[in-house]
Protein backbone atom coordinates (compact mmCIF):
# COMPACT_ATOMS: atom_id res chain seq x y z
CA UNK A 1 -9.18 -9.99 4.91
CA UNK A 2 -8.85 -10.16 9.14
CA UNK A 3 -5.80 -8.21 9.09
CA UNK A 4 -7.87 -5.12 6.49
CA UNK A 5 -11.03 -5.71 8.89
CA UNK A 6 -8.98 -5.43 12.21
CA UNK A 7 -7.16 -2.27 10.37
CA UNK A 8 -10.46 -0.73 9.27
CA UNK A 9 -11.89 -0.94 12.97
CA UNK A 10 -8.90 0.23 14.49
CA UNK A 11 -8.44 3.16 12.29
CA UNK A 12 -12.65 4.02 12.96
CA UNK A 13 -12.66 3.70 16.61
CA UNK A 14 -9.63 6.42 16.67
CA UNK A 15 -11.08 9.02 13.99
CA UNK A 16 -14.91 7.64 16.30
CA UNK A 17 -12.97 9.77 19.24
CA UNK A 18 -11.61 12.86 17.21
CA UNK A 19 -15.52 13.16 15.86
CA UNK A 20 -14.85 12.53 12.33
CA UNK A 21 -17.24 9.11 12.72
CA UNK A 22 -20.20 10.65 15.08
CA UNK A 23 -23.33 8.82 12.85
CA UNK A 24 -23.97 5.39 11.63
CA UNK A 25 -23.81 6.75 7.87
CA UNK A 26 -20.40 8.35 8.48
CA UNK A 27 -19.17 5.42 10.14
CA UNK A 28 -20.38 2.90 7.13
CA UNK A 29 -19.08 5.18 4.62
CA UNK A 30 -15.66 5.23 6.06
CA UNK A 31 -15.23 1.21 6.33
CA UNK A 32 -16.42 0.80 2.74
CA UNK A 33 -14.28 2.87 1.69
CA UNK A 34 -11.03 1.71 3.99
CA UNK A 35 -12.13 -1.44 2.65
CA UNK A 36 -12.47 -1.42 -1.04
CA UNK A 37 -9.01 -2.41 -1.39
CA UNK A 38 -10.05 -6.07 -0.98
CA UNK A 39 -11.67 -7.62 -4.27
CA UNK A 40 -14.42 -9.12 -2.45
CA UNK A 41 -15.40 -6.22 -0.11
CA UNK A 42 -14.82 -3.97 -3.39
CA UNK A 43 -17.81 -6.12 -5.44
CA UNK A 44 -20.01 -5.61 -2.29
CA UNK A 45 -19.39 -1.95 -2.05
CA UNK A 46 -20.35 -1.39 -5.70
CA UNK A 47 -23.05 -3.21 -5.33
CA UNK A 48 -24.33 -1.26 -2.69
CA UNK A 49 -23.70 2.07 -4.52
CA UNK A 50 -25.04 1.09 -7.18
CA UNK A 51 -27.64 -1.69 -7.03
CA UNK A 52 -26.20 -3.90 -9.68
CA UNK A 53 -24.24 -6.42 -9.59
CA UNK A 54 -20.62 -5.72 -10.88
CA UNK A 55 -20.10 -5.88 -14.75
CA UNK A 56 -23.83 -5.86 -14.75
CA UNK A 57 -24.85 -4.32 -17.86
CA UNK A 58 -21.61 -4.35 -19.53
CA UNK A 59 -21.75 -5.60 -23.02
CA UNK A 60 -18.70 -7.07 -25.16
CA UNK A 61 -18.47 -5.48 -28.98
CA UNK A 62 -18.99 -8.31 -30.67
């Protein structure tokens, strides 16, 4: 997870300078998104979008 994280900030502070990334929302946006790739940041960003907790909700048919 480094290695993503170090990517993540790399790839923000260069799109930061083209002005893609001017506000904080932008800038959180982006990294959740770069970052979804990893299972644990994924469960974190959907719980942030959606206020649940992952499989929260979800019912088995039996």
């Amino acid at each position: 997870m480094k290695k993503t994280t170090r990517e993540c900030i790399d790839s923000m502070l260069k799109d930061t300078w083209d002005n893609d990334l001017e506000d904080a929302d932008s800038r959180l946006k982006y990294a959740l998104a770069y970052l979804t790739g990893d299972e644990d940041i994924k469960e974190l960003y959907e719980l942030i979008k959606t206020g649940k907790a992952p499989g929260a909700g979800k019912h088995s048919g039996t």
